[in-house]
Protein backbone atom coordinates (compact mmCIF):
# COMPACT_ATOMS: atom_id res chain seq x y z
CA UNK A 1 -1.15 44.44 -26.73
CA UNK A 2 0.78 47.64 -25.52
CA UNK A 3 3.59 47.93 -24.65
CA UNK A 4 3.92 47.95 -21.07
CA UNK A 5 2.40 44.17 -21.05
CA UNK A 6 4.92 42.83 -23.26
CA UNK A 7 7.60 44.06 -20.79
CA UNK A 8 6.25 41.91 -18.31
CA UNK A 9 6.60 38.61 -19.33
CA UNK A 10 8.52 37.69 -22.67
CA UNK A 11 7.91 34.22 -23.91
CA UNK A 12 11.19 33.74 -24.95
CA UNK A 13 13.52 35.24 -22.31
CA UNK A 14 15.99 32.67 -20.59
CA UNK A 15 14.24 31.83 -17.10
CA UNK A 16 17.07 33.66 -14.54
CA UNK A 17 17.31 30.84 -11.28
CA UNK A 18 15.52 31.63 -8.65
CA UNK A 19 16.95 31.86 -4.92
CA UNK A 20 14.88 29.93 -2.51
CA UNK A 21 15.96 30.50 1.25
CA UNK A 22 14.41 27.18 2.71
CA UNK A 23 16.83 25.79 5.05
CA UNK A 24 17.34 22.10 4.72
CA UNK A 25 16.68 20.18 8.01
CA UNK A 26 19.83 19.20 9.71
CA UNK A 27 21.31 15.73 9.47
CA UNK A 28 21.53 13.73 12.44
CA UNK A 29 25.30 12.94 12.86
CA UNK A 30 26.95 9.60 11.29
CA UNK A 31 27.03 7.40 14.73
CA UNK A 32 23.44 8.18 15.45
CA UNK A 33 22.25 7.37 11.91
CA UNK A 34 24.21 3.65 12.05
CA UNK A 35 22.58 3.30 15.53
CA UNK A 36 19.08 4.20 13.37
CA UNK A 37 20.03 1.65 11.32
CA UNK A 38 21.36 -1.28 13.19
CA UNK A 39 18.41 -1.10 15.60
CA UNK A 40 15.76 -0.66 12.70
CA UNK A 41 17.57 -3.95 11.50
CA UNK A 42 17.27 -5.74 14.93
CA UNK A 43 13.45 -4.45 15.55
CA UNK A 44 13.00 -6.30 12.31
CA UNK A 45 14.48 -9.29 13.41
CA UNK A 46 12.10 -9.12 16.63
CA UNK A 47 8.95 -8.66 14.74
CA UNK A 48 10.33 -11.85 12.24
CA UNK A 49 11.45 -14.25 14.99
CA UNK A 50 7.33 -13.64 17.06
CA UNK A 51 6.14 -14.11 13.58
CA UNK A 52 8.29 -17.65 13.60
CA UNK A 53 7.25 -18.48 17.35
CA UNK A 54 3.67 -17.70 16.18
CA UNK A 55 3.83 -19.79 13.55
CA UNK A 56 5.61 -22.64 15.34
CA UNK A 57 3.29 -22.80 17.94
CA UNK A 58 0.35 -23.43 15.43
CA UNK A 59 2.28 -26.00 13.38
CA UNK A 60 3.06 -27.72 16.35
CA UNK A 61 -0.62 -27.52 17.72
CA UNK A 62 -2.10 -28.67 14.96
CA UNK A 63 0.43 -32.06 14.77
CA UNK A 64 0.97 -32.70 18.44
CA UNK A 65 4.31 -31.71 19.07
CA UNK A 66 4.68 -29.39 22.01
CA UNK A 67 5.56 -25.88 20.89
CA UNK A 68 5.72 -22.44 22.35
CA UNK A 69 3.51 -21.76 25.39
CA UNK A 70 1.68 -19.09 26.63
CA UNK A 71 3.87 -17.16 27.92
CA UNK A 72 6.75 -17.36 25.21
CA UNK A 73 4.00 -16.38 23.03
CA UNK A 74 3.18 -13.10 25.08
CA UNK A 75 6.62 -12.45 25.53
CA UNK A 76 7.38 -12.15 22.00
CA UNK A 77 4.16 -10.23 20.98
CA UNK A 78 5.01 -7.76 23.63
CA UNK A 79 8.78 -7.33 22.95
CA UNK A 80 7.65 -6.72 19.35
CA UNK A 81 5.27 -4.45 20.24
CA UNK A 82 8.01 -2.72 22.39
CA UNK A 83 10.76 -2.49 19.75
CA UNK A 84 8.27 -1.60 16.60
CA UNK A 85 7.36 1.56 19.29
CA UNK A 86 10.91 2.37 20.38
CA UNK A 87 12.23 2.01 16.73
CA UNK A 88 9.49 5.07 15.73
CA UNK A 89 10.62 7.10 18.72
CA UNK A 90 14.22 6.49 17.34
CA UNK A 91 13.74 7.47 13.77
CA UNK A 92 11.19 10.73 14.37
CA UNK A 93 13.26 11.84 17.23
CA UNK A 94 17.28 13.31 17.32
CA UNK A 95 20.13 13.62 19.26
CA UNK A 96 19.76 11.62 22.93
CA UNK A 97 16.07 10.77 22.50
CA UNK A 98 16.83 8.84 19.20
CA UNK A 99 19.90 6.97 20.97
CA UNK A 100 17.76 6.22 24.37
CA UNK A 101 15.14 4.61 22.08
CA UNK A 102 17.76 3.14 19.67
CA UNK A 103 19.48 1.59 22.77
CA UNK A 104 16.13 0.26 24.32
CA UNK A 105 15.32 -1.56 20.79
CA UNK A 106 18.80 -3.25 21.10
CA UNK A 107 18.53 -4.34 24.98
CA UNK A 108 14.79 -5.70 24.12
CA UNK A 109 15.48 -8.66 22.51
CA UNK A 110 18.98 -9.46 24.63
CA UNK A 111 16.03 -9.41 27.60
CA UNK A 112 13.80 -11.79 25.28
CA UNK A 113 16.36 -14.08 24.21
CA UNK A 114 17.81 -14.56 27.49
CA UNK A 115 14.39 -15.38 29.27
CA UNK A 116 13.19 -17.21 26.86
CA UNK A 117 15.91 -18.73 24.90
CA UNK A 118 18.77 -19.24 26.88
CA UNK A 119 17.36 -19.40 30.18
């Protein structure tokens, strides 16, 4: 081995750090992240409570109690649809594109439970 190898690359030498210059991706600011959040949470809830009317309209079919109709049905399958879309929007997006879509996933299911709960 000469010389001139062995300057290259010592086994033993401490490793110096290296500097990496990658910039980290900026963080979306606190407000919009609990927005994120709290309409990931409710999207959830949407995609749970069709699941439930689903379910409640097969358990009822099957022992003759009226259930769910149709429509209810639809409704919910759609809103879910609606708010599992929206939520992706809001969590691949930033700034007023994630809050729009954030704020459409919360007013979906204040639409759904007012036609078809309340009303």
């Amino acid at each position: 081995m000469n010389t001139h190898e062995s300057e290259r690359y010592d086994h033993y030498a401490v490793a110096a750090p290296r500097t990496v210059t990658a910039t980290e991706p900026r963080r979306s600011p606190l407000m919009v992240r609990a927005l994120r959040a709290l309409s990931g949470a409710v999207a959830a809830g949407v995609v749970i409570l069709c699941l439930v009317v689903i379910g409640s309209a097969y358990v009822g079919g099957g022992r003759g109690f009226p259930g769910p109709g149709t429509v209810s049905i639809s409704a919910h399958v759609v809103a879910s649809v609606f708010v599992i879309i929206a939520q992706r929007i809001a969590d691949h997006r930033e700034g007023v594109v994630a809050v729009i879509a954030s704020v459409a996933v919360l007013a979906a299911p204040a639409l759904l439970l007012s036609t078809q709960w309340w009303g």
